[in-house]
PDB file of N, CA and C in Angstrom:
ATOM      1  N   UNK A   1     -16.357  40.827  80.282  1.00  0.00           N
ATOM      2  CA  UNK A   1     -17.793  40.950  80.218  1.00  0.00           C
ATOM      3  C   UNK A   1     -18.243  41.438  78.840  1.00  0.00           C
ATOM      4  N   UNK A   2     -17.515  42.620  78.528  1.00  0.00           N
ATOM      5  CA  UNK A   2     -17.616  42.709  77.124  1.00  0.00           C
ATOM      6  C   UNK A   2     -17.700  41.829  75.822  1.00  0.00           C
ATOM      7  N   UNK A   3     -16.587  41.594  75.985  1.00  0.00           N
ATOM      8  CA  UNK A   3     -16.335  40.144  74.779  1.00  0.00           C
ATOM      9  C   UNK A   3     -17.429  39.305  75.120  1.00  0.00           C
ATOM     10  N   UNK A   4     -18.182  38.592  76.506  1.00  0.00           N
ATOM     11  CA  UNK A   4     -19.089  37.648  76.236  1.00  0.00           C
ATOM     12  C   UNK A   4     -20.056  37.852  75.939  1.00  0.00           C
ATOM     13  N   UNK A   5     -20.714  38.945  76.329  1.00  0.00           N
ATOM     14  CA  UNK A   5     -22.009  39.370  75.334  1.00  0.00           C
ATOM     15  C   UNK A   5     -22.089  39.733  73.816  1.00  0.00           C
ATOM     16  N   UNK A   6     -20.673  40.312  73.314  1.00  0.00           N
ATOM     17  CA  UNK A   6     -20.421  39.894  71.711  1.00  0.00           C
ATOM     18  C   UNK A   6     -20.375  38.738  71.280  1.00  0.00           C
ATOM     19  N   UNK A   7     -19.905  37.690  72.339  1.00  0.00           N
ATOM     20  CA  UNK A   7     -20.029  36.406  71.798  1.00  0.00           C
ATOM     21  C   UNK A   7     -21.532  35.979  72.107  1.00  0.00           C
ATOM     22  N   UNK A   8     -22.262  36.386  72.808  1.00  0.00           N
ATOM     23  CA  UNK A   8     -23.774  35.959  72.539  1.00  0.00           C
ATOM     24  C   UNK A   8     -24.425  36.542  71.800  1.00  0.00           C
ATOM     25  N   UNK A   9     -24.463  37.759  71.380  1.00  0.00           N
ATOM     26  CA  UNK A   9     -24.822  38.504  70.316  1.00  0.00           C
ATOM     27  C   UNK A   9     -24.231  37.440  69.035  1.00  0.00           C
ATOM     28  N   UNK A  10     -23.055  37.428  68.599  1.00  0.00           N
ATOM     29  CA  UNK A  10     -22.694  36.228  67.452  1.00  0.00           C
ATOM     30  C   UNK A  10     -23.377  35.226  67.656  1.00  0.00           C
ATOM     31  N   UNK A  11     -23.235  34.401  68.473  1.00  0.00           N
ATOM     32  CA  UNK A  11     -24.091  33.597  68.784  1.00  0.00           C
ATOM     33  C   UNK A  11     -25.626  33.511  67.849  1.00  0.00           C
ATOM     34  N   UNK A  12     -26.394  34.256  68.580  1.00  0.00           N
ATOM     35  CA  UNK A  12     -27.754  34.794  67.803  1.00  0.00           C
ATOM     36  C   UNK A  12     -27.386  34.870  66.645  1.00  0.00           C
ATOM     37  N   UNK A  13     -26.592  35.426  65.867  1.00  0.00           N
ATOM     38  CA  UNK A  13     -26.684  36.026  64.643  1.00  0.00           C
ATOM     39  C   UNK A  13     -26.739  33.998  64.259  1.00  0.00           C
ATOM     40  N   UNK A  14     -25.522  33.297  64.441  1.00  0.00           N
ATOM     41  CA  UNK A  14     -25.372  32.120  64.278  1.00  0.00           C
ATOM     42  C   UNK A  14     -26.631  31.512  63.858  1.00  0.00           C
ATOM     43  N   UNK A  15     -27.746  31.618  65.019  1.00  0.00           N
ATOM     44  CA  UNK A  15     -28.737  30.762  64.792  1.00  0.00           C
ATOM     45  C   UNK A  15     -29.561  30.904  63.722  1.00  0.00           C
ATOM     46  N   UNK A  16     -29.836  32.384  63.360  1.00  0.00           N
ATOM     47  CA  UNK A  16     -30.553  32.960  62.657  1.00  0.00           C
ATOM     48  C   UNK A  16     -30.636  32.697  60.936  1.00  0.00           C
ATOM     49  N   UNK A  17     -31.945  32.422  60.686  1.00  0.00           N
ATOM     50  CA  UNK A  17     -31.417  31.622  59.197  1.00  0.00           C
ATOM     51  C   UNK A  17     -31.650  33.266  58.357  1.00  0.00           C
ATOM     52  N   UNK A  18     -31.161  33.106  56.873  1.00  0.00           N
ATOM     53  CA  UNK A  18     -30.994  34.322  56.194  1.00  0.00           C
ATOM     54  C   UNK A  18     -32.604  34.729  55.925  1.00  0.00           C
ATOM     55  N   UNK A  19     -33.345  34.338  56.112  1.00  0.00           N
ATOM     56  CA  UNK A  19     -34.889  34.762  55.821  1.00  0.00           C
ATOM     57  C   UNK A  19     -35.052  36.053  57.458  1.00  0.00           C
ATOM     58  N   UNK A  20     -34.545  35.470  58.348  1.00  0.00           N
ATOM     59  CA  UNK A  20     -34.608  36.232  59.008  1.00  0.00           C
ATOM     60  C   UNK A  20     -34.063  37.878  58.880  1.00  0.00           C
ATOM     61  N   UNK A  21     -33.895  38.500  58.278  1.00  0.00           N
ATOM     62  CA  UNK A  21     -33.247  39.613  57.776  1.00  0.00           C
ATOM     63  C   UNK A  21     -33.881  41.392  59.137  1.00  0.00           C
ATOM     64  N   UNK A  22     -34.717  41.282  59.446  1.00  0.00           N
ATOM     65  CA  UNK A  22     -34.983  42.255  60.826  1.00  0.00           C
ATOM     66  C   UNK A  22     -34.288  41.505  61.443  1.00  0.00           C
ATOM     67  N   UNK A  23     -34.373  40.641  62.474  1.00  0.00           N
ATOM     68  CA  UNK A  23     -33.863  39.998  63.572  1.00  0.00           C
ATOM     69  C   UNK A  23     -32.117  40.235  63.215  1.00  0.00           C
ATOM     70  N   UNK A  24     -31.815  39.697  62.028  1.00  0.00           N
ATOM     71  CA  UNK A  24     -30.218  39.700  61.866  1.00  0.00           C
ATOM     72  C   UNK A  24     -30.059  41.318  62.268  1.00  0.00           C
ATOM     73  N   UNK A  25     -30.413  42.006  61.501  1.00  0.00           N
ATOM     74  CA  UNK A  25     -30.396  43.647  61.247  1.00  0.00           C
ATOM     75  C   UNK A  25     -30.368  44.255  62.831  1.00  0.00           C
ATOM     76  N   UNK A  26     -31.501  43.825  63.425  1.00  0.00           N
ATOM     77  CA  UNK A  26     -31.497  44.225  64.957  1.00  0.00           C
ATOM     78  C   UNK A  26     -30.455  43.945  65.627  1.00  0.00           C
ATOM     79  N   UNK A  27     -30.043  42.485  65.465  1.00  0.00           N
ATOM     80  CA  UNK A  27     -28.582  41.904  66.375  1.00  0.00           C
ATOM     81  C   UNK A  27     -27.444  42.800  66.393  1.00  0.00           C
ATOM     82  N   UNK A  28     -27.130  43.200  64.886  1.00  0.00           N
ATOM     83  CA  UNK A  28     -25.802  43.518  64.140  1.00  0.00           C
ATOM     84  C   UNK A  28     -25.952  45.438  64.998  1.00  0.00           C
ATOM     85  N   UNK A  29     -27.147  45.608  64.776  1.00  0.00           N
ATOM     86  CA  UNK A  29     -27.664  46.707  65.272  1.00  0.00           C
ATOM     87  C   UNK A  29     -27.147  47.059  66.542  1.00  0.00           C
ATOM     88  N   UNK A  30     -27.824  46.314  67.712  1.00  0.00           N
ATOM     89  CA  UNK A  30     -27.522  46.188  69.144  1.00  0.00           C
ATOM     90  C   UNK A  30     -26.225  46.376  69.081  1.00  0.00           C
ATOM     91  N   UNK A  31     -25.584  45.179  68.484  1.00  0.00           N
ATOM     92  CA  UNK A  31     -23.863  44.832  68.547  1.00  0.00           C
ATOM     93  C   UNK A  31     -22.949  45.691  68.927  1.00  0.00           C
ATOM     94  N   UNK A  32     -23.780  47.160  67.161  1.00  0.00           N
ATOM     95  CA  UNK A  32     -22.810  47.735  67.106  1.00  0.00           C
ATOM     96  C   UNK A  32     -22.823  49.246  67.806  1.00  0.00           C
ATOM     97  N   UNK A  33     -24.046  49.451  68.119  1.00  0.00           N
ATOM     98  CA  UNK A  33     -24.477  50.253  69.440  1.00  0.00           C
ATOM     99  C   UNK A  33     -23.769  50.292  70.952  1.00  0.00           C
ATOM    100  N   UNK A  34     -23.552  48.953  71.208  1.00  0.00           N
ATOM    101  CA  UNK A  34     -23.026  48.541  72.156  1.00  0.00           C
ATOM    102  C   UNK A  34     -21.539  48.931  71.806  1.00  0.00           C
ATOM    103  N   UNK A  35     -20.511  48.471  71.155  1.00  0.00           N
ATOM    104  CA  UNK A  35     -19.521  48.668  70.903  1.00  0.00           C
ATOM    105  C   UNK A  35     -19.297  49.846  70.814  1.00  0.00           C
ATOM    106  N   UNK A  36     -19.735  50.967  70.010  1.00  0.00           N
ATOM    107  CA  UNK A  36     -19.910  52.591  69.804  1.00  0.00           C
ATOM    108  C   UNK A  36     -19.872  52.783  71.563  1.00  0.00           C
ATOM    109  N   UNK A  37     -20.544  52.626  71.933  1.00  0.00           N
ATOM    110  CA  UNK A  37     -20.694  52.940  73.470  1.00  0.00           C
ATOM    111  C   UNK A  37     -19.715  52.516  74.523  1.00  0.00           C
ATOM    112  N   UNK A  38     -19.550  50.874  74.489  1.00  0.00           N
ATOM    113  CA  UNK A  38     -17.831  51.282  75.540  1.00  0.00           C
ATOM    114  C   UNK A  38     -16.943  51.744  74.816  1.00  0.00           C
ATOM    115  N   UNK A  39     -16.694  51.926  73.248  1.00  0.00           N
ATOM    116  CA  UNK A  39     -15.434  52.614  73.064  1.00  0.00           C
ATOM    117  C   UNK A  39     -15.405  54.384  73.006  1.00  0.00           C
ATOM    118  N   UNK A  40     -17.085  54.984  73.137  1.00  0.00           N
ATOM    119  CA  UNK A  40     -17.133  56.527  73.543  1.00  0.00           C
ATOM    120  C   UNK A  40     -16.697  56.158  75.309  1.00  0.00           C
ATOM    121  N   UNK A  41     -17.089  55.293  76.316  1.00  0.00           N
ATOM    122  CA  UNK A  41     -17.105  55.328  77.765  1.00  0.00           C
ATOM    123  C   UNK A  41     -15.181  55.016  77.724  1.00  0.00           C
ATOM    124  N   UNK A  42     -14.799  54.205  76.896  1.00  0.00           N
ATOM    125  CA  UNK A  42     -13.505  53.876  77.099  1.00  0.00           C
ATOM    126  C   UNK A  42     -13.119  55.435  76.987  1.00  0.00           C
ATOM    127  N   UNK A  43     -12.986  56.079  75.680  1.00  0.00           N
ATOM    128  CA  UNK A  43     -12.586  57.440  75.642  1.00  0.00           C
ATOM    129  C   UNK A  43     -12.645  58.155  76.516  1.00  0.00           C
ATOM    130  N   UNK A  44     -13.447  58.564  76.999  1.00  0.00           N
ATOM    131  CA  UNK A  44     -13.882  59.470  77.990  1.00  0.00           C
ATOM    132  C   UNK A  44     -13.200  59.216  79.552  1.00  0.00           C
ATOM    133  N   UNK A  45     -13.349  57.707  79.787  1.00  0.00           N
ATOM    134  CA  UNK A  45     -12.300  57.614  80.986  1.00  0.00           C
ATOM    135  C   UNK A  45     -10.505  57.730  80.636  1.00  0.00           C
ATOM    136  N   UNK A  46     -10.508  57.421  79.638  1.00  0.00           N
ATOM    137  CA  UNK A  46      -8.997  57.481  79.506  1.00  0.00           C
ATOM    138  C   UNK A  46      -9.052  59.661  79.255  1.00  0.00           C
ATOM    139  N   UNK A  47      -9.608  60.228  79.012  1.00  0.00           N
ATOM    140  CA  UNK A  47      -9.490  61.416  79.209  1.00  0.00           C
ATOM    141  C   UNK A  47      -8.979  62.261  80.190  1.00  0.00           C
ATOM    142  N   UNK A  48     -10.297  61.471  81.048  1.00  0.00           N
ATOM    143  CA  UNK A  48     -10.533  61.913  82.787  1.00  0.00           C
ATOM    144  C   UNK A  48      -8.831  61.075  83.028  1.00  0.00           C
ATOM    145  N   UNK A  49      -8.379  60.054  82.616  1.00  0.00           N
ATOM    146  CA  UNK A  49      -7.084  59.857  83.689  1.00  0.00           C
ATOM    147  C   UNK A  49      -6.365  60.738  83.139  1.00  0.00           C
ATOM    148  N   UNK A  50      -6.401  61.269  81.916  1.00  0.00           N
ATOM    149  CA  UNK A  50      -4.951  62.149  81.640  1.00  0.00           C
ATOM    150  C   UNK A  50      -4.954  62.925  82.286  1.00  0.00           C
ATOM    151  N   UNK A  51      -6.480  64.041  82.387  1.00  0.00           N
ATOM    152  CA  UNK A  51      -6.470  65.288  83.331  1.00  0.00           C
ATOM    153  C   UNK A  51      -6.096  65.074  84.497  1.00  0.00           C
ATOM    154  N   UNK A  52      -6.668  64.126  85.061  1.00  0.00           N
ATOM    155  CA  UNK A  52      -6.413  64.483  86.435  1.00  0.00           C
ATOM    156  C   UNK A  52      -5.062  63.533  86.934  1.00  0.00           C
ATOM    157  N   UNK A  53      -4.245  62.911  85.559  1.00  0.00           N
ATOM    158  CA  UNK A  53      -3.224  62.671  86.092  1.00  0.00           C
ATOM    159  C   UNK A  53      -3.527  61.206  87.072  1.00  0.00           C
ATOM    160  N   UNK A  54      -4.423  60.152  86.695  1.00  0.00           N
ATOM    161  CA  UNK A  54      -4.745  59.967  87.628  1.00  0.00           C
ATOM    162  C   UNK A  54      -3.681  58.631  88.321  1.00  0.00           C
ATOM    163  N   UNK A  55      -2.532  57.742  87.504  1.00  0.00           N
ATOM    164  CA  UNK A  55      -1.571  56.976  87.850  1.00  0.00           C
ATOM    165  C   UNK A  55      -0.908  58.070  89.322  1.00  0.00           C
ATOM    166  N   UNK A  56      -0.478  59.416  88.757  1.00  0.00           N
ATOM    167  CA  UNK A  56       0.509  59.754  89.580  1.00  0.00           C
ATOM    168  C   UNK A  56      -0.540  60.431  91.137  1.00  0.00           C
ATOM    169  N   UNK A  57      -1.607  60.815  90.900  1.00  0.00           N
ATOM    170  CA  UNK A  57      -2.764  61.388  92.052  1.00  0.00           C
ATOM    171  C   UNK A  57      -2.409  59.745  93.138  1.00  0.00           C
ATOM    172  N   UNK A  58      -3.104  58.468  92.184  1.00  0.00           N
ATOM    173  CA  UNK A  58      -3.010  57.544  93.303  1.00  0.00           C
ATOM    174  C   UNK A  58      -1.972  56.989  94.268  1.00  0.00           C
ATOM    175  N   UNK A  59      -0.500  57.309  93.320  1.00  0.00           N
ATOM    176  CA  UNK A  59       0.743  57.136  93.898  1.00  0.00           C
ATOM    177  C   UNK A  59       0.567  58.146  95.285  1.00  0.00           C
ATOM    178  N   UNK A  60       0.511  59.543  94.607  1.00  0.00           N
ATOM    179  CA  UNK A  60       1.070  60.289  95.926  1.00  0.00           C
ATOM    180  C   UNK A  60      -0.306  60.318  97.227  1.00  0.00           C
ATOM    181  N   UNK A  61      -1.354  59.860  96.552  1.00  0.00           N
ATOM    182  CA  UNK A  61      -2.567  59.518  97.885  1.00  0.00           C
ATOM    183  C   UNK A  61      -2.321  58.643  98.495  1.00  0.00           C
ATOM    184  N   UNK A  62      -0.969  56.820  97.981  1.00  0.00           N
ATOM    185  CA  UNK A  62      -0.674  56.411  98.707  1.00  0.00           C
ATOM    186  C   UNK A  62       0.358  56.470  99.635  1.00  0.00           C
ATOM    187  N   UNK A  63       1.160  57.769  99.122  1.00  0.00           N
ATOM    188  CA  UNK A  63       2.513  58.121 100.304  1.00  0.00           C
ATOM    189  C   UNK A  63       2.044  58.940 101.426  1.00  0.00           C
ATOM    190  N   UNK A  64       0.535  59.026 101.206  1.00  0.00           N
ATOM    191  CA  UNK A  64       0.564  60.333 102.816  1.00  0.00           C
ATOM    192  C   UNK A  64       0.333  59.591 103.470  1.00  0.00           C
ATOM    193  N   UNK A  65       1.367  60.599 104.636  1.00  0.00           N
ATOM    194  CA  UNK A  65       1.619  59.621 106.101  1.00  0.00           C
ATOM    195  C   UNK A  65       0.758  61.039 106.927  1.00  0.00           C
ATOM    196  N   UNK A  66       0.130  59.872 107.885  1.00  0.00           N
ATOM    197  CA  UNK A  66      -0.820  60.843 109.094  1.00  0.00           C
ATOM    198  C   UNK A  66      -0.069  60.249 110.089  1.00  0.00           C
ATOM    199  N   UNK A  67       0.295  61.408 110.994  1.00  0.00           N
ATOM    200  CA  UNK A  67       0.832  61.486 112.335  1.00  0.00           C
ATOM    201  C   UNK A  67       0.069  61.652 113.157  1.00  0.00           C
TER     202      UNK A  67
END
């Protein structure tokens, strides 16, 4: 999902002739806003799995046995 909205964002930039210089500026803008942002959300979840461990939490939530 990521990658295709960078590729529509390029896209735009594509169409855009060089007179256009706001519009380019805004695109490149968005782009790179966007990117800044899942790679702070990427960070932040890969955080949360270290703390809480979270590969080995789901393993042992799938070994409990209820009697």
């Amino acid at each position: 999902m990521k990658i295709e909205i960078i590729r529509k964002l390029d896209m735009l930039l594509d169409l855009q002739n060089e007179s256009n210089t706001y519009q380019i500026a805004l695109i490149n803008s968005i782009k790179q806003d966007l990117i800044n942002e899942w790679n702070a959300s990427d960070n932040y979840a890969q955080q949360i799995r270290q703390v809480l461990d979270m590969d080995n939490t789901y393993d042992l939530l799938n070994n409990i046995k209820i009697r």
